[in-house]
Protein backbone atom coordinates (compact mmCIF):
# COMPACT_ATOMS: atom_id res chain seq x y z
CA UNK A 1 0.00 0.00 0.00
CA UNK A 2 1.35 3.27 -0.79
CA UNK A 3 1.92 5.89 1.83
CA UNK A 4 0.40 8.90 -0.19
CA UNK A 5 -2.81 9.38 -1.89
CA UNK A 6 -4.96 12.13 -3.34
CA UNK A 7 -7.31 12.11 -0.51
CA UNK A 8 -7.76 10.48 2.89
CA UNK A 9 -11.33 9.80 4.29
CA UNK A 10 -11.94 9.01 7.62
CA UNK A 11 -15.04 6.80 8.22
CA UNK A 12 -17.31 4.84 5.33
CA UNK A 13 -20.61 6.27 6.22
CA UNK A 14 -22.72 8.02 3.68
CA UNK A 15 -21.03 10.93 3.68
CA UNK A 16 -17.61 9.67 3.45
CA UNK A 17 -18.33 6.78 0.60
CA UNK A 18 -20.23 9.68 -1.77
CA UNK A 19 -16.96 11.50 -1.34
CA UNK A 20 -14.81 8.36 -1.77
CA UNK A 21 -17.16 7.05 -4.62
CA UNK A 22 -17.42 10.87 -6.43
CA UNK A 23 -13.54 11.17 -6.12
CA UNK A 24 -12.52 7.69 -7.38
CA UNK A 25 -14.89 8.17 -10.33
CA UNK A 26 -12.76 11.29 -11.61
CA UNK A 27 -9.40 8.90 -11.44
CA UNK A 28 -8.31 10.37 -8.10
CA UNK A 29 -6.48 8.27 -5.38
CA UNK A 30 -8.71 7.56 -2.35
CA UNK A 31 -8.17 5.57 0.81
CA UNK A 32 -11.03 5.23 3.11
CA UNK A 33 -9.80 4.13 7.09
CA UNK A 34 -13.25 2.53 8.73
CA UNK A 35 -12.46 1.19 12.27
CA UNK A 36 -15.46 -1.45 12.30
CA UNK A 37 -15.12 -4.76 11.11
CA UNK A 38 -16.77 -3.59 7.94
CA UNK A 39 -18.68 -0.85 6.73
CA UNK A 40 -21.74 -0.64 8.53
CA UNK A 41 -21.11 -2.49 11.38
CA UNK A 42 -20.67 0.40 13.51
CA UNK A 43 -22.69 2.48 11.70
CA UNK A 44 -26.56 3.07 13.08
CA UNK A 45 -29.34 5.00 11.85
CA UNK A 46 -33.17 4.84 12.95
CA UNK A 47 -33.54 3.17 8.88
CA UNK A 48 -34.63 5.52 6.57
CA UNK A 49 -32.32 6.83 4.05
CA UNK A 50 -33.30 9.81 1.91
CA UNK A 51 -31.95 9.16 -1.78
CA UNK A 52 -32.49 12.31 -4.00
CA UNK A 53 -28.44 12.81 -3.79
CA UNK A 54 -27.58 8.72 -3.93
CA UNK A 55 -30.15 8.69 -7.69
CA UNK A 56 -28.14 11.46 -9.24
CA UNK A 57 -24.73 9.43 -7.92
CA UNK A 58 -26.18 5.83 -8.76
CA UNK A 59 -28.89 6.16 -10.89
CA UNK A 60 -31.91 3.82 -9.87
CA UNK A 61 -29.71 2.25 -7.31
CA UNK A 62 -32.62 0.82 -5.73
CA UNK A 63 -32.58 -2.01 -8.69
CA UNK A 64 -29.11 -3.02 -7.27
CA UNK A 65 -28.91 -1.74 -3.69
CA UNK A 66 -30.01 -3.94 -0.48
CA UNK A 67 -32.76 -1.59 0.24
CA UNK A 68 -35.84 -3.30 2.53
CA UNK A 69 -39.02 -1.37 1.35
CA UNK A 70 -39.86 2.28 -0.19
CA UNK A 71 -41.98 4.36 2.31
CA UNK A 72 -45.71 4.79 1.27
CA UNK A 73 -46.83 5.98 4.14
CA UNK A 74 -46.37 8.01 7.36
CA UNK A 75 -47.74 7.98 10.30
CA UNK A 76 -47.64 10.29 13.02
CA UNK A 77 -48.48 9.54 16.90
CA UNK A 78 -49.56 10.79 20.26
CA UNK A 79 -49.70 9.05 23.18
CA UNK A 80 -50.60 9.16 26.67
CA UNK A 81 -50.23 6.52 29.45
CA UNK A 82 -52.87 4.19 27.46
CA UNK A 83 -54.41 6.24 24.33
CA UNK A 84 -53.55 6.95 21.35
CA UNK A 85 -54.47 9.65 19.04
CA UNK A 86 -52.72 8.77 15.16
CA UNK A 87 -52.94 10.83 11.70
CA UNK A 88 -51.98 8.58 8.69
CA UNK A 89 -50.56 9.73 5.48
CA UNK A 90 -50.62 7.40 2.26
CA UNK A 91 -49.94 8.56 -1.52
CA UNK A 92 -50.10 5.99 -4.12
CA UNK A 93 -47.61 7.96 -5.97
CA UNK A 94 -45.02 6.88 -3.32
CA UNK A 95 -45.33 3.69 -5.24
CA UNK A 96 -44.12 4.45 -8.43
CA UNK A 97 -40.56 5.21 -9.35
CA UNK A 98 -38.22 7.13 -7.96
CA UNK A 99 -40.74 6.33 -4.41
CA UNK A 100 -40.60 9.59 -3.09
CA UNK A 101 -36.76 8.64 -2.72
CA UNK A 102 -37.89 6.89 0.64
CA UNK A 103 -36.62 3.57 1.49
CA UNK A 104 -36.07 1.92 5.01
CA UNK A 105 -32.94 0.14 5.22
CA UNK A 106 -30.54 -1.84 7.55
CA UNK A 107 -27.39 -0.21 7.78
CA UNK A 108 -24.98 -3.30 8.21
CA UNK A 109 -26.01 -4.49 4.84
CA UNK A 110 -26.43 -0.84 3.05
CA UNK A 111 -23.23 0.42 3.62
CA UNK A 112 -21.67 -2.35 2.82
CA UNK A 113 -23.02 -2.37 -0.63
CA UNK A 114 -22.21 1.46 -1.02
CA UNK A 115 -18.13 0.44 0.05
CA UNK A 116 -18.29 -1.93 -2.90
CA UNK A 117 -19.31 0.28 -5.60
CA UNK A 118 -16.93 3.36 -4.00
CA UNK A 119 -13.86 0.02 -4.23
CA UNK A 120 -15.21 -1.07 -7.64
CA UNK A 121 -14.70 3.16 -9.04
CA UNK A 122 -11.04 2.80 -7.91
CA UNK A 123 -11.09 3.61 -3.67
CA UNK A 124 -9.03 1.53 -1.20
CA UNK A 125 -11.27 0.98 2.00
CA UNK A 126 -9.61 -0.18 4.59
CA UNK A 127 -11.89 -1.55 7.79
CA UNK A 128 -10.54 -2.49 11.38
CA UNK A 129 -8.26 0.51 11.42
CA UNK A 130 -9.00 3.25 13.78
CA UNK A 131 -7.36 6.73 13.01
CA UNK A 132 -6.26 8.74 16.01
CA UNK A 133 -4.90 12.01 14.98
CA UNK A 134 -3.83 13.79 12.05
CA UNK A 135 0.09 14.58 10.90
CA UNK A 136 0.38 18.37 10.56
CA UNK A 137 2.88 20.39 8.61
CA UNK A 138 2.68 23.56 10.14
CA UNK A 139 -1.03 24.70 10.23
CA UNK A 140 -2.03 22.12 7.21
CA UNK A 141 -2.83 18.85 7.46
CA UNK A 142 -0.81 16.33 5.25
CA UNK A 143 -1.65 12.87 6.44
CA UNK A 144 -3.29 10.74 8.91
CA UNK A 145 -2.18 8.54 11.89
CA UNK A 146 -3.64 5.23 11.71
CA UNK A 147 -3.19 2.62 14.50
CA UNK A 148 -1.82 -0.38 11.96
CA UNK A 149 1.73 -1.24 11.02
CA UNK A 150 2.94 1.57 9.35
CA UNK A 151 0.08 4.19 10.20
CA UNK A 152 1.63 7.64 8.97
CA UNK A 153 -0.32 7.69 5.47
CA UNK A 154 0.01 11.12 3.64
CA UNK A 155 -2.32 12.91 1.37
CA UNK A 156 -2.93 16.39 -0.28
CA UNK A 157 -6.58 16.71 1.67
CA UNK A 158 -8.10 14.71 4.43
CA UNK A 159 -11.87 14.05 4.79
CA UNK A 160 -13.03 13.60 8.32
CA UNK A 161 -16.58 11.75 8.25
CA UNK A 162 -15.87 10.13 11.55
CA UNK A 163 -19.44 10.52 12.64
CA UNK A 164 -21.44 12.33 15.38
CA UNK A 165 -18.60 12.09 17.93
CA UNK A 166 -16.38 14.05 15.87
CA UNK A 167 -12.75 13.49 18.22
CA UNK A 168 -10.31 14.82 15.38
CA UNK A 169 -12.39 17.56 14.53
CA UNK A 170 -12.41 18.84 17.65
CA UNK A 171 -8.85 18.30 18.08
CA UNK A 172 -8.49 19.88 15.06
CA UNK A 173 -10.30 22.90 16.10
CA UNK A 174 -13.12 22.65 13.25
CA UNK A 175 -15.67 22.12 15.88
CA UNK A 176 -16.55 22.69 19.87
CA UNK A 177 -16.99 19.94 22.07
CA UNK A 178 -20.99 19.00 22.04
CA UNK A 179 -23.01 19.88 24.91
CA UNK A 180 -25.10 17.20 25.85
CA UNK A 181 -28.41 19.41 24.80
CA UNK A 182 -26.68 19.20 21.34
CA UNK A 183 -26.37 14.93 21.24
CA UNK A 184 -29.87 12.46 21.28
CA UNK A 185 -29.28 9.45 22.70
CA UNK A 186 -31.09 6.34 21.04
CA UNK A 187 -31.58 2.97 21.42
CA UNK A 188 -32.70 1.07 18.11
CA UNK A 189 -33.61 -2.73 18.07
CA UNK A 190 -33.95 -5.02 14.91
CA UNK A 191 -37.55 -7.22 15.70
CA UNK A 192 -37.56 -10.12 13.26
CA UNK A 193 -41.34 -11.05 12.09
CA UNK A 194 -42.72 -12.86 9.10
CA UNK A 195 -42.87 -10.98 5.55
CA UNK A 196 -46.86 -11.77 5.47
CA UNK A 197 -47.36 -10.92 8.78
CA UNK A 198 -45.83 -7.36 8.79
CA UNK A 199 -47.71 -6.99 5.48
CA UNK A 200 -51.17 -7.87 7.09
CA UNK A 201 -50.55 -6.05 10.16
CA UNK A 202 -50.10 -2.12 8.87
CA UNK A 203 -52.08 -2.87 5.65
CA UNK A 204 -48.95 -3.14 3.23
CA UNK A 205 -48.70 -4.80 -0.42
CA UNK A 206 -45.53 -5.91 -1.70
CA UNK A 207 -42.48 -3.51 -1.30
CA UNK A 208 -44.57 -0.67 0.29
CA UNK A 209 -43.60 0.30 3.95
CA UNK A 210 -44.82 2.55 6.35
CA UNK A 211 -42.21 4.92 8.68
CA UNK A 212 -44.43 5.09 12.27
CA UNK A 213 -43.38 8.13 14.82
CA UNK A 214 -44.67 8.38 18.60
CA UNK A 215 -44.28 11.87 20.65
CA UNK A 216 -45.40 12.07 24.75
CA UNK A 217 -45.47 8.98 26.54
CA UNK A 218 -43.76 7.00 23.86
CA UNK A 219 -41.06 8.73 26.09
CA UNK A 220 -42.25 8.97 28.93
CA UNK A 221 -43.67 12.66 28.29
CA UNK A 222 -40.08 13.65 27.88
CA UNK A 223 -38.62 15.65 24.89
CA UNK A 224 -37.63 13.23 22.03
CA UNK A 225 -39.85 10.71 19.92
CA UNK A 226 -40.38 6.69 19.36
CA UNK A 227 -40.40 4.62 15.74
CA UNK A 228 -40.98 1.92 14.47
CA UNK A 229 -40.29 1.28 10.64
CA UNK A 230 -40.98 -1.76 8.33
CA UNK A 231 -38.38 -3.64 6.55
CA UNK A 232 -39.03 -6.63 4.55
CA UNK A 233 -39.07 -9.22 7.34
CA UNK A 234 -37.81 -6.91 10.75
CA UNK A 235 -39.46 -3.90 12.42
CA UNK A 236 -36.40 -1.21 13.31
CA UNK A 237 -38.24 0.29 16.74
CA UNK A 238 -36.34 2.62 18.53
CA UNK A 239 -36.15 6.01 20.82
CA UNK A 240 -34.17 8.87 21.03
CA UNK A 241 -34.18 11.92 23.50
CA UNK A 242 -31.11 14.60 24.18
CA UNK A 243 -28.65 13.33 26.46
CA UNK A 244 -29.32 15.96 29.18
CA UNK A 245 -32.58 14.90 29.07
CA UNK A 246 -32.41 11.78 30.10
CA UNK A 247 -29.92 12.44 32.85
CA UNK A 248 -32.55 14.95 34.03
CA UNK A 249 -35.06 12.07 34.76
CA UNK A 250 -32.52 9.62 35.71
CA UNK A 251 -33.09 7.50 32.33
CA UNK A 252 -31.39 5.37 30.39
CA UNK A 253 -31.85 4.59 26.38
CA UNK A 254 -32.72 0.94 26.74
CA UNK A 255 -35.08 1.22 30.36
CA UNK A 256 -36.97 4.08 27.93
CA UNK A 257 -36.45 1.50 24.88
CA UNK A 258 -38.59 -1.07 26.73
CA UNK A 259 -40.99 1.23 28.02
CA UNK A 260 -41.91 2.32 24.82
CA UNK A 261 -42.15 -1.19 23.46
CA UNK A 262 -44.35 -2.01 26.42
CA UNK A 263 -46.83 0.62 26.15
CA UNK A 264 -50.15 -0.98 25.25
CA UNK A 265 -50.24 0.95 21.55
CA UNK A 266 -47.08 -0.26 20.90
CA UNK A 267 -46.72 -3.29 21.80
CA UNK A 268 -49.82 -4.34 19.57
CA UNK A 269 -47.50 -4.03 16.46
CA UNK A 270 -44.92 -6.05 17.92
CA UNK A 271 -46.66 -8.99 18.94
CA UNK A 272 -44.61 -12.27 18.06
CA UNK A 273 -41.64 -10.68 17.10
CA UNK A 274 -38.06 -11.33 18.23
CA UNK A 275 -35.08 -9.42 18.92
CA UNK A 276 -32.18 -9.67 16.40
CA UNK A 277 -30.03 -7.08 17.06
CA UNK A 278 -29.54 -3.98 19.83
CA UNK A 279 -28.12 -0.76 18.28
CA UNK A 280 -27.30 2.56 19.88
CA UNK A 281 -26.04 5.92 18.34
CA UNK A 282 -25.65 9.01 19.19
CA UNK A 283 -27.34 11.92 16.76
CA UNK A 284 -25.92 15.42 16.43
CA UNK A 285 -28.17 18.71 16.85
CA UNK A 286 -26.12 21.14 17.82
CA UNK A 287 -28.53 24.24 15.99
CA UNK A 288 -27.56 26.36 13.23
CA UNK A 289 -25.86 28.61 14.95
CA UNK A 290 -23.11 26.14 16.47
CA UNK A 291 -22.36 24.49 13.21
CA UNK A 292 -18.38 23.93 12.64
CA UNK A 293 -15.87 25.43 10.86
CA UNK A 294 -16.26 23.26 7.77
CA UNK A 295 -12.62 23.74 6.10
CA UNK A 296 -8.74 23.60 7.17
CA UNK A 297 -5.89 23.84 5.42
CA UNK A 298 -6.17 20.21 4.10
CA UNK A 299 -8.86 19.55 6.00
CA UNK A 300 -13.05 19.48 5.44
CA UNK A 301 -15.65 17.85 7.45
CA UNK A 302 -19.05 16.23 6.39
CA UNK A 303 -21.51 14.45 7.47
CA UNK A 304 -22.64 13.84 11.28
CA UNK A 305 -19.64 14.96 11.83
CA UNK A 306 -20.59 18.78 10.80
CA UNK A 307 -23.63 18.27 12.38
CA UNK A 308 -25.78 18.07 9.06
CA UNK A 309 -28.88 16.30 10.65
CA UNK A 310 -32.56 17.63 10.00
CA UNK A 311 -34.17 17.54 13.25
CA UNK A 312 -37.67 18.42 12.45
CA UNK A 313 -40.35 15.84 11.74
CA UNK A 314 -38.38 15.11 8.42
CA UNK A 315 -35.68 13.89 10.67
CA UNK A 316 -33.41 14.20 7.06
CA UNK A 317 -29.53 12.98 7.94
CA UNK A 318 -28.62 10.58 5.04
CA UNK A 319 -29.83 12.62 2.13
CA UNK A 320 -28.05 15.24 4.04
CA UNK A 321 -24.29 13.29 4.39
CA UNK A 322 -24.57 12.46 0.57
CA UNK A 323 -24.83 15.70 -0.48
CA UNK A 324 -22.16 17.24 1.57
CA UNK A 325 -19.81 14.11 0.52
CA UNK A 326 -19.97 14.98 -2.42
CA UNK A 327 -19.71 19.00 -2.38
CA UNK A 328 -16.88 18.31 -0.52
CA UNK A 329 -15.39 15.70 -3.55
CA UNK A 330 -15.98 18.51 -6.30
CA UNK A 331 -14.34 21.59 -4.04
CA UNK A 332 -11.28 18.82 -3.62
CA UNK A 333 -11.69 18.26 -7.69
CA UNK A 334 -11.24 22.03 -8.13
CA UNK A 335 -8.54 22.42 -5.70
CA UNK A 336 -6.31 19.25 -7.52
CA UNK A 337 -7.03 21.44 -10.66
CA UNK A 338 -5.76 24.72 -9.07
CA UNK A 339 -2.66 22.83 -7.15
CA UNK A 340 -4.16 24.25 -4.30
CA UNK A 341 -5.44 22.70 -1.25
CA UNK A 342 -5.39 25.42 1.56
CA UNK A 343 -8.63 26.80 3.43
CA UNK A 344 -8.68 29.32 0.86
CA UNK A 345 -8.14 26.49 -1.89
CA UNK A 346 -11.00 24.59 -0.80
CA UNK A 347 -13.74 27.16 -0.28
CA UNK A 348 -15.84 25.88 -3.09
CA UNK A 349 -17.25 23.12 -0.46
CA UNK A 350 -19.06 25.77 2.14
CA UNK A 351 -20.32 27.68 -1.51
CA UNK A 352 -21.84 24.66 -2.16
CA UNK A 353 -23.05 23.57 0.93
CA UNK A 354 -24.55 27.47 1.50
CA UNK A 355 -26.42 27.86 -1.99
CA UNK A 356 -28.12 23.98 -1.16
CA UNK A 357 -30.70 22.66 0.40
CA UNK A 358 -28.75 21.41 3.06
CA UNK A 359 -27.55 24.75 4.42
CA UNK A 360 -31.02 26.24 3.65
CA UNK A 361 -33.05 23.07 5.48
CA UNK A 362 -30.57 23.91 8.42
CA UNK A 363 -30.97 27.22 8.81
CA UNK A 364 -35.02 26.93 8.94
CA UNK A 365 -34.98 24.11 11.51
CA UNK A 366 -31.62 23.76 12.53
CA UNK A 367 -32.54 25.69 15.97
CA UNK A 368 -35.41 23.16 16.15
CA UNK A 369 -34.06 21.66 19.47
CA UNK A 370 -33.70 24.21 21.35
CA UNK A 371 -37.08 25.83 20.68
CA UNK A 372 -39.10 22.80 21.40
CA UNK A 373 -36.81 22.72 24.33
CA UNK A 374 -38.14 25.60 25.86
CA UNK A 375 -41.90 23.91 25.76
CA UNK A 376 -41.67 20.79 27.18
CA UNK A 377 -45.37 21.16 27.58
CA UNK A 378 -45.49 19.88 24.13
CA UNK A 379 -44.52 16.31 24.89
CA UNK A 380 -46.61 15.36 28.23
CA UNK A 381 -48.87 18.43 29.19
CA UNK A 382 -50.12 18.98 25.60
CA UNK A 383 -50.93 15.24 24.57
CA UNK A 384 -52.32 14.03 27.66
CA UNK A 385 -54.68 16.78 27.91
CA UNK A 386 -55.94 16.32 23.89
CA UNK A 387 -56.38 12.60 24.21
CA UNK A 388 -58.36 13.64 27.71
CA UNK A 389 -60.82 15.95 25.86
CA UNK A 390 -60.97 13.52 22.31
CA UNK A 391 -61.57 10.98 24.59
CA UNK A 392 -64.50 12.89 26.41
CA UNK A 393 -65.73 13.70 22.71
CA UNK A 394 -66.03 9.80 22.23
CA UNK A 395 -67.65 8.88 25.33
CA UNK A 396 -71.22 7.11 24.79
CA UNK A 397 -72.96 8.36 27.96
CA UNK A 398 -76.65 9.67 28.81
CA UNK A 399 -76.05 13.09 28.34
CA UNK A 400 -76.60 15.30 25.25
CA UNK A 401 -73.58 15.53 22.83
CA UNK A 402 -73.83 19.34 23.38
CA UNK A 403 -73.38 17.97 27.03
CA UNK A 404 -70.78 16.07 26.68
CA UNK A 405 -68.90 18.36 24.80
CA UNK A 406 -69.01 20.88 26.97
CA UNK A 407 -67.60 18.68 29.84
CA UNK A 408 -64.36 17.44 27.76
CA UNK A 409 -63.64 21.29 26.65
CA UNK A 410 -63.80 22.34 30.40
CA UNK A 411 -62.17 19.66 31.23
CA UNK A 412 -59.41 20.74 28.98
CA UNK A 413 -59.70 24.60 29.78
CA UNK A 414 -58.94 23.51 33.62
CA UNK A 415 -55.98 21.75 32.84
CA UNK A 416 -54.42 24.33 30.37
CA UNK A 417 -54.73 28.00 28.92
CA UNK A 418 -56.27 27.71 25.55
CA UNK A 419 -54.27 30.83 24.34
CA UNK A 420 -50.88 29.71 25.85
CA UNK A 421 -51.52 26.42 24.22
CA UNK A 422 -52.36 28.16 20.70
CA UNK A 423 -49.55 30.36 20.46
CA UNK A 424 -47.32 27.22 21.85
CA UNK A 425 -48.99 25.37 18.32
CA UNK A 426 -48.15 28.16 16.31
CA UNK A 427 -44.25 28.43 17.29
CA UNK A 428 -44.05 24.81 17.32
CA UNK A 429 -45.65 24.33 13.24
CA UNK A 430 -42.86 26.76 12.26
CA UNK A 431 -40.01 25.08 14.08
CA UNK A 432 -40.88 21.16 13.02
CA UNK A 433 -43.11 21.89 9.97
């Protein structure tokens, strides 16, 4: 193996394959380190991968690619401590070709298939090999130090795609340390359960799936979310919740993993399965306003690493990581061209990352968390007094229906201010909407 390449990328997630797989394309040399056993063994992800930027870079890759099933519909949840309140979204349009560019997928077999076409354009990944600092000449970085037999590998620009907990960057100074408001903790299990029977159960045909998300006491009233998303012949069910958080209530990601899949909505859809596989990852939010420093001298950042996550109800990360792979590829493609690969070299990557949707997605809900953060009311207070009054709505009783009514909207008025609650609405539609 030689000692210098074109470009070094650190990590073989989505991000740093699109860069490896854009780069090798255009006859560059590209070495990807990955420290897990292969790629996507350490790599999580709640399974749904966004794939407007993977068709333009593979076109109809869903022909070839290990994907599980194209998302047809959504469905959004409340609960409290045993109702359920559920709106359902289903376009048969979602069916045809390119599917809305929504597929669930499992990660260990995904990104392995993505490594193979990045190796088959000309990249070198390398798995089992864990990087641990850079090798700096001056203030630029020329190389990488990898913890093998002879680690120092050199290269005109490094790529760090390491993931959410970003070590090198931050040593690096591209990024501050992540409070833990800025990191969700989740917990993600893979439940194994016949084709037909996931099929019969949420009203499926074929390849169609359905992506399922529970708010309130799917986490214990607590800020943060539940899923559960069908794959061919698994459910991926999961939480996630910001680290502070969950120290706050003295929780931990699997107790609230449990809870959730105990809850008597829940645990309906699970019925019969079994447990293949326990996951956990850590998601970056830090906000718009705390994103990195995305360029060096010799150095970019992409991916989870830079924080590009969506965290509204899109919850958009992989489409996200593709596209700043490969922004990153082309600014490195114009700075081989110009010879130069300083900060200033490589400024084409935040231009592109500024005039796209990633940069413009961020900026409208990139502060997401810490608005929704300031109205916790949203998660326990809110639901469990609207599934109070819909419940009182829905009550077969002796009394008029003007009667009743009446009862489940005082009922509602004594537990919380109408106008508080409206104007909470309102800020919330334009922070997750």
């Amino acid at each position: 193996m030689t000692d210098k390449f074109d470009c070094i990328i650190i990590g073989a997630g989505p991000s740093g394959i699109s860069c490896a797989y854009k780069l090798a394309k255009a006859g560059l040399s590209v070495i990807v380190f990955e420290r897990g056993e292969y790629p996507g063994s350490k790599n999580v992800s709640g399974g749904v991968l966004y794939s407007t930027v993977l068709n333009k870079l593979i076109p109809e890759f869903w022909k070839d690619a290990p994907v599980e099933r194209h998302v047809a519909k959504r469905r959004y949840s409340i609960l409290s401590k045993d109702s359920e309140m559920a709106v359902e979204f289903c376009f048969d349009k979602f069916n045809e070709p390119p599917y809305n560019n929504s597929f669930t997928v499992l990660r260990s077999k995904f990104d392995q298939w993505f490594a193979k076409k990045a190796e088959d354009a000309g990249a070198f990944v390398l798995t089992e090999t864990v990087v641990d600092d850079f090798i700096w000449k001056g203030d630029k970085v020329i190389g990488v130090k990898a913890r093998r037999e002879g680690g120092d590998v050199y290269a005109d620009v490094v790529v760090c795609a390491e993931g959410a907990n970003s070590l090198l960057a931050e040593k690096a100074g591209l990024k501050k340390k992540s409070t833990d408001h800025q990191m969700i903790s989740a917990a993600k299990e893979v439940i194994s359960l016949p084709r037909e029977v996931i099929e019969d159960r949420f009203n499926l045909s074929g390849d169609e799936g359905v992506v399922m998300e529970f708010f309130g006491d799917a986490v214990q009233g607590m800020i943060g979310s539940g899923f559960i998303y069908t794959n061919k012949d698994s459910l991926s069910v999961g939480i996630g919740c910001p680290i502070s958080v969950m120290r706050e209530n003295n929780m931990r990601p699997n107790d609230l993993l449990d809870a959730f899949k105990s809850h008597p909505i829940v645990k309906k859809f699970l019925r019969g399965g079994k447990t293949e596989e326990l996951s956990a990852k850590m998601i970056p939010e830090p906000g718009y306003k705390n994103l990195p420093k995305f360029a060096a001298n010799g150095l970019l950042i992409v991916g989870d690493s830079a924080g590009f996550v969506n965290p509204s109800l899109y919850r958009e990360g992989s489409n996200m990581a593709m596209a700043s792979g490969i922004m990153a590829a082309e600014a490195i493609l114009e700075a081989k061209e110009s010879r130069d690969f300083s900060e200033a070299g490589l400024a084409g990557y935040a231009k592109r990352l500024n005039d796209s949707f990633v940069m413009k997605d961020l900026k409208r809900y990139g502060d997401a968390p810490e608005k929704v953060s300031a109205m916790p009311q949203l998660f326990k207070e809110y639901p469990d007094a609207i599934l109070e009054m819909a419940k009182g709505y829905f009550t077969v009783s002796d009394l008029s229906k003007e009667e009743m009514q009446q009862l489940a909207k005082n009922n509602f008025k004594d537990k919380i201010s109408v106008w508080k609650f409206l104007w909470d609405m309102y800020k919330a539609k334009g922070t997750i909407l």
